[in-house]
N, C-alpha and C. Protein backbone atom coordinates (compact mmCIF):
# COMPACT_ATOMS: atom_id res chain seq x y z
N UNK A 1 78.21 90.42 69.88
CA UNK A 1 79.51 91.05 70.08
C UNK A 1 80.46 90.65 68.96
N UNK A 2 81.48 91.74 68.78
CA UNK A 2 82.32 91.47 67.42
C UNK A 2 83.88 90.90 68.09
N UNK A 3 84.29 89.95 67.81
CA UNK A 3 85.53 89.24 68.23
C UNK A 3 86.39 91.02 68.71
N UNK A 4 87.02 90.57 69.46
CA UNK A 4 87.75 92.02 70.27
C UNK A 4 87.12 92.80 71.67
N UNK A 5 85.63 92.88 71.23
CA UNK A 5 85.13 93.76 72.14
C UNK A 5 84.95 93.01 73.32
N UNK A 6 85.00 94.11 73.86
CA UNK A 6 84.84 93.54 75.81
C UNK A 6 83.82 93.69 76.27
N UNK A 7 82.79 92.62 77.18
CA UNK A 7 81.99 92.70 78.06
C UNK A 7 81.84 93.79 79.04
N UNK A 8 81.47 94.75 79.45
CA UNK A 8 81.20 95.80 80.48
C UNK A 8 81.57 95.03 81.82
N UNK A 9 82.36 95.30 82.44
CA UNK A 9 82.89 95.07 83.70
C UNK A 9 82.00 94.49 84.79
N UNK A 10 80.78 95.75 84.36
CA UNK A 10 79.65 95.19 85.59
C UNK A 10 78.64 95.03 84.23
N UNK A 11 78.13 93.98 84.56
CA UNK A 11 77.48 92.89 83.88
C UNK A 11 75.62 93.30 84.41
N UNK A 12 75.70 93.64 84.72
CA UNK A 12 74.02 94.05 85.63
C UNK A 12 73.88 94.99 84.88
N UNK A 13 72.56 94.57 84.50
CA UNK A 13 71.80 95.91 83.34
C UNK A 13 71.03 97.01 84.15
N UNK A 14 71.04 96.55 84.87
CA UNK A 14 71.08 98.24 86.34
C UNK A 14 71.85 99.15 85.99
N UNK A 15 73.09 98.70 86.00
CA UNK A 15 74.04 99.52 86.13
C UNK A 15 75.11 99.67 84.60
N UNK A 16 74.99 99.00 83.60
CA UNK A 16 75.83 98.98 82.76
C UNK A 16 75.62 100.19 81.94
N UNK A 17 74.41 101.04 81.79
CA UNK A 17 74.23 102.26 81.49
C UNK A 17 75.06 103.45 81.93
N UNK A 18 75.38 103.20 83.29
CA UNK A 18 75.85 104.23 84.45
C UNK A 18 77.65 103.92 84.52
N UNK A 19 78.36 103.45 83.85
CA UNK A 19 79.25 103.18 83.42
C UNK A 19 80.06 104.01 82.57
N UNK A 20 81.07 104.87 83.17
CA UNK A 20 81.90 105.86 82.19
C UNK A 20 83.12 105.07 81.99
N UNK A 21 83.15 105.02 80.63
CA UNK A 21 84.12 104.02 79.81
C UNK A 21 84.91 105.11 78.89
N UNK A 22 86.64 105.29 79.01
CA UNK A 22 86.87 105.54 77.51
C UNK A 22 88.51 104.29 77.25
N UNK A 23 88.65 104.60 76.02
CA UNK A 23 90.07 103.21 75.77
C UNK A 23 91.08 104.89 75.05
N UNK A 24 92.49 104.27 76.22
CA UNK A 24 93.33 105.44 75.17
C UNK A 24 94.42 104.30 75.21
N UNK A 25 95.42 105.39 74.23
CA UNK A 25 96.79 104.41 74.05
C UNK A 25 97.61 105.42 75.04
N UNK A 26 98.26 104.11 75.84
CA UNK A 26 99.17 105.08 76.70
C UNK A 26 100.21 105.44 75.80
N UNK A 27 100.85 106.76 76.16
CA UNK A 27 101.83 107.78 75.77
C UNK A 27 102.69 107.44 77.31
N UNK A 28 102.80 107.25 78.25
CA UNK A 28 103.75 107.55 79.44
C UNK A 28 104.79 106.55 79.16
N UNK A 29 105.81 107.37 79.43
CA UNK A 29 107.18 106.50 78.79
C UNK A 29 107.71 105.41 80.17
N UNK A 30 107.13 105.82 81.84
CA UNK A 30 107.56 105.35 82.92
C UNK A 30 106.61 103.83 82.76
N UNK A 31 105.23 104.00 82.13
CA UNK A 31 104.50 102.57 82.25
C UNK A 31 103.95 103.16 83.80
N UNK A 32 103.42 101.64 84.26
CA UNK A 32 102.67 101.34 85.35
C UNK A 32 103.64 100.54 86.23
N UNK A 33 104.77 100.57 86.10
CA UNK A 33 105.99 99.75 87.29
C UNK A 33 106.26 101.21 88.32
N UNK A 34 106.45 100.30 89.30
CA UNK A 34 107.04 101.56 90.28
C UNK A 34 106.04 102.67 90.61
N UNK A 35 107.11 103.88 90.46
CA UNK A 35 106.36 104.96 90.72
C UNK A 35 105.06 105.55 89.81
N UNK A 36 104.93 104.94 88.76
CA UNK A 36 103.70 105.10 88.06
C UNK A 36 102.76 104.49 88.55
N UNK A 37 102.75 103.48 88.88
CA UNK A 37 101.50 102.82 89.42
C UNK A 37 101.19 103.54 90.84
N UNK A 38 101.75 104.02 91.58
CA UNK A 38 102.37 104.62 92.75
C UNK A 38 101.11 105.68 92.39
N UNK A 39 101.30 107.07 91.74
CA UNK A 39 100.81 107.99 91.13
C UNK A 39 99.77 107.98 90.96
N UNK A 40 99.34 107.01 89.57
CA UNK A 40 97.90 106.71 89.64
C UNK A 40 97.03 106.02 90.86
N UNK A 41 97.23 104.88 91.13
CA UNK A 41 96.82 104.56 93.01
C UNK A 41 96.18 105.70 93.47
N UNK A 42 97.19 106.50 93.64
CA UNK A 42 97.32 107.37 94.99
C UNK A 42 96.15 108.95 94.03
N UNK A 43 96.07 108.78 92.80
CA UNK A 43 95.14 109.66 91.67
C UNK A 43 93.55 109.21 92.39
N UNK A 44 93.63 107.48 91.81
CA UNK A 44 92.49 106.82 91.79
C UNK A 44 91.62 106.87 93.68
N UNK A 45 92.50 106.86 94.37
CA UNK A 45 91.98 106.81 95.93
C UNK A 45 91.16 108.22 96.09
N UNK A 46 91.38 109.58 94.88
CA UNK A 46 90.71 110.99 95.85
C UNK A 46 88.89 110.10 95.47
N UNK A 47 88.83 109.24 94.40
CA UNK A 47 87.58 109.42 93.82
C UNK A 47 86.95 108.53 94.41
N UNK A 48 85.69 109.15 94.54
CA UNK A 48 84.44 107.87 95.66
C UNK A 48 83.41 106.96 94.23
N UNK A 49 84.36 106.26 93.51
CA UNK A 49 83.94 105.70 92.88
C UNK A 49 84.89 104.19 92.39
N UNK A 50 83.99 103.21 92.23
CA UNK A 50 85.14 102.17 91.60
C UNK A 50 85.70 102.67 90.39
N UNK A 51 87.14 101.67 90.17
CA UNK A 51 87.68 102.37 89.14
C UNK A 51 88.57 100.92 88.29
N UNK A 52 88.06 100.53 86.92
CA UNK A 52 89.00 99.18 86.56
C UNK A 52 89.46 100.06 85.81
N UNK A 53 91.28 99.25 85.22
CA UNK A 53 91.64 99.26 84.22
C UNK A 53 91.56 97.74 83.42
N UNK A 54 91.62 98.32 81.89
CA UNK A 54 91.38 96.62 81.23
C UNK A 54 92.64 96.96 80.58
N UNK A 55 93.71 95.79 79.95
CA UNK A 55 94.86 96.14 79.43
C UNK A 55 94.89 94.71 79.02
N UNK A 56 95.29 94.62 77.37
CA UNK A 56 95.21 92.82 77.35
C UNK A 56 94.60 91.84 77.92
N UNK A 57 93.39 92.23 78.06
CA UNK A 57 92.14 90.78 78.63
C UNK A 57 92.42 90.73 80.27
N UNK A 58 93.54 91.75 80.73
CA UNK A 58 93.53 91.59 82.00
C UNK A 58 92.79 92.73 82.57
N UNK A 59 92.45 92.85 84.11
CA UNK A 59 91.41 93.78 84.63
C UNK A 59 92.14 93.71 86.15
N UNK A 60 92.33 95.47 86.50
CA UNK A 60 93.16 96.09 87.67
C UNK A 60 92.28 96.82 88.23
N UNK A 61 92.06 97.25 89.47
CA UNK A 61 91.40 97.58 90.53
C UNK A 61 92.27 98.87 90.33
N UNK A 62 91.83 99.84 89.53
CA UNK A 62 92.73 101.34 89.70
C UNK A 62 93.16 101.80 91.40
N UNK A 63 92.53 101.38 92.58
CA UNK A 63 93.28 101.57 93.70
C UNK A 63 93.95 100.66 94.47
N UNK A 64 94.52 99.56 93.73
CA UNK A 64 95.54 98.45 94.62
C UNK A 64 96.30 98.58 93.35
N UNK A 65 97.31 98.59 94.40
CA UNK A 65 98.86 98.93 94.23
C UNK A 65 99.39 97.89 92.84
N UNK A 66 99.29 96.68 93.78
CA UNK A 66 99.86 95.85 93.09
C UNK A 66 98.83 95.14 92.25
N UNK A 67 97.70 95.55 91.71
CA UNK A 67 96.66 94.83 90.78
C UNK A 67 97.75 95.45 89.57
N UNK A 68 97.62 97.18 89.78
CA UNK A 68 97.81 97.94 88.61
C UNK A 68 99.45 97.38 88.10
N UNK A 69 100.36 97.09 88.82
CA UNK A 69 102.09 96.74 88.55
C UNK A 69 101.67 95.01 87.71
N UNK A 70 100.61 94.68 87.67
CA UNK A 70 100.49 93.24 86.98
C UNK A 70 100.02 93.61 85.54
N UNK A 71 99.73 95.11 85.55
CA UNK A 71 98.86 94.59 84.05
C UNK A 71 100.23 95.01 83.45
N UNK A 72 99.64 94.40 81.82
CA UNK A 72 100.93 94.59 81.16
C UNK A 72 101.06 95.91 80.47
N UNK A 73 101.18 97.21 80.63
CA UNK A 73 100.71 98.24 80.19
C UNK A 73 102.13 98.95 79.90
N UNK A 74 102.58 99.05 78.70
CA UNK A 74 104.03 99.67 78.33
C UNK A 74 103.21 100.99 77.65
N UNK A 75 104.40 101.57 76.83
CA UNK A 75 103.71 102.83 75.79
C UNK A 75 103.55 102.05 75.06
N UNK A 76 102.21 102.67 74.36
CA UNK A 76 101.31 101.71 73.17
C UNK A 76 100.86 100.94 73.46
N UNK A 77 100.54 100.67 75.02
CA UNK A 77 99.27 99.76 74.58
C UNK A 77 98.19 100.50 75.05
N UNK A 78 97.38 99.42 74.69
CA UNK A 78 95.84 100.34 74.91
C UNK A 78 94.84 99.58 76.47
N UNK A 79 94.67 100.52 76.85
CA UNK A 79 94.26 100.54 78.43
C UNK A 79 92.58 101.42 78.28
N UNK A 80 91.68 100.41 78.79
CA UNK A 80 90.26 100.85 78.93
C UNK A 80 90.18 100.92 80.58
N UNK A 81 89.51 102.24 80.36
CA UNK A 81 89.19 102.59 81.92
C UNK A 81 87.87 102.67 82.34
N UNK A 82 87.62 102.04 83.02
CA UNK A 82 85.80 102.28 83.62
C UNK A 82 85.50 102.47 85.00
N UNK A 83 84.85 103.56 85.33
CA UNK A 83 84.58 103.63 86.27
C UNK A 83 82.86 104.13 86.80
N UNK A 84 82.35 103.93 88.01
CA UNK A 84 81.35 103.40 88.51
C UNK A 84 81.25 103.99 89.73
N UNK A 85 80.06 105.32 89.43
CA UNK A 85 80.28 105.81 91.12
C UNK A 85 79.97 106.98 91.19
N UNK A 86 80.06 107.82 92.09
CA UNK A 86 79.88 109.45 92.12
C UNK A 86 80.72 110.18 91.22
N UNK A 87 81.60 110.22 91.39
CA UNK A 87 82.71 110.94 90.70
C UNK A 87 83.19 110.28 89.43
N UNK A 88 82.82 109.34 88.95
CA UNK A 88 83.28 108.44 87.59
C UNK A 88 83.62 109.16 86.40
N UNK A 89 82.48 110.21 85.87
CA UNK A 89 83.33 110.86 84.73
C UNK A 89 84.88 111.67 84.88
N UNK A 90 85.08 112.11 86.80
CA UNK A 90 86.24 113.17 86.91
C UNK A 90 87.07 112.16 86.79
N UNK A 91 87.15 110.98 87.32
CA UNK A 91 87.99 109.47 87.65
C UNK A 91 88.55 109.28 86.53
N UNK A 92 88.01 109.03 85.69
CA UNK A 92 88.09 108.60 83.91
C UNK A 92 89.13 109.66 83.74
N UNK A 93 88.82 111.00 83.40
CA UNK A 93 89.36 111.94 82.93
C UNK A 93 90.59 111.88 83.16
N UNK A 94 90.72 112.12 84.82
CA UNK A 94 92.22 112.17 85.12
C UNK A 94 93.12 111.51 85.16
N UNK A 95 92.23 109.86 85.28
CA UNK A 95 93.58 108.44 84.98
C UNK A 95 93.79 108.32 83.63
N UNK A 96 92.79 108.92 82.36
CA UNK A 96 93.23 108.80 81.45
C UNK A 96 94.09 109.71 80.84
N UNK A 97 94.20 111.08 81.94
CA UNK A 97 95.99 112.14 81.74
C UNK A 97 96.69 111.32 82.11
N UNK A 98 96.72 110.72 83.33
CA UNK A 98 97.59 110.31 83.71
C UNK A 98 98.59 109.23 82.73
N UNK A 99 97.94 108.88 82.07
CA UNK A 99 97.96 107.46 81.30
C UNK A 99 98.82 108.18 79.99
N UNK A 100 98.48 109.35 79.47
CA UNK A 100 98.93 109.63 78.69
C UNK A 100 99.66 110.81 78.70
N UNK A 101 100.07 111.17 79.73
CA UNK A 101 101.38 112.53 79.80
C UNK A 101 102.45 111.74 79.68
């Protein structure tokens, strides 16, 4: 591994294949305080799949409330999303609009 890169969330070579990963830079000017985190939550709950965000070495449970209001996620930074599950590529897709409208 090259200094920067991140370990795959789930660590089991079962499953680290089956893993839809992308990294964007958030654009949302509200962040993840309040009603943004609110939004996404309530995004991340339609999907029957786990869902992390990574944001500065920290790692949020895309459906608890208050995991997502801890990370430090302003505009510009960069937020990796992975998710794990039935629905994982739709999951990805839409937290990563969300992330960036």
């Amino acid at each position: 591994m090259q200094p920067g890169d991140r370990e795959p969330v789930w660590n089991s070579p079962f499953i680290e294949d089956a893993v839809v990963e992308a990294t964007i830079e958030m654009t949302c000017r509200v962040g993840l305080q309040g009603s943004g985190s609110a939004r996404l939550v309530h995004a991340a709950s339609q999907f029957d799949c786990d869902i992390l965000l990574v944001c500065n070495e920290r790692t949020a449970n895309a459906k608890n409330v208050m995991e997502v209001m801890r990370l430090p996620a302003r505009a510009g930074a960069k937020v990796m999303i992975q998710a794990v599950g039935r629905d994982d590529a739709a999951a990805v897709k839409v937290i990563a609009a969300l992330l960036s409208a």
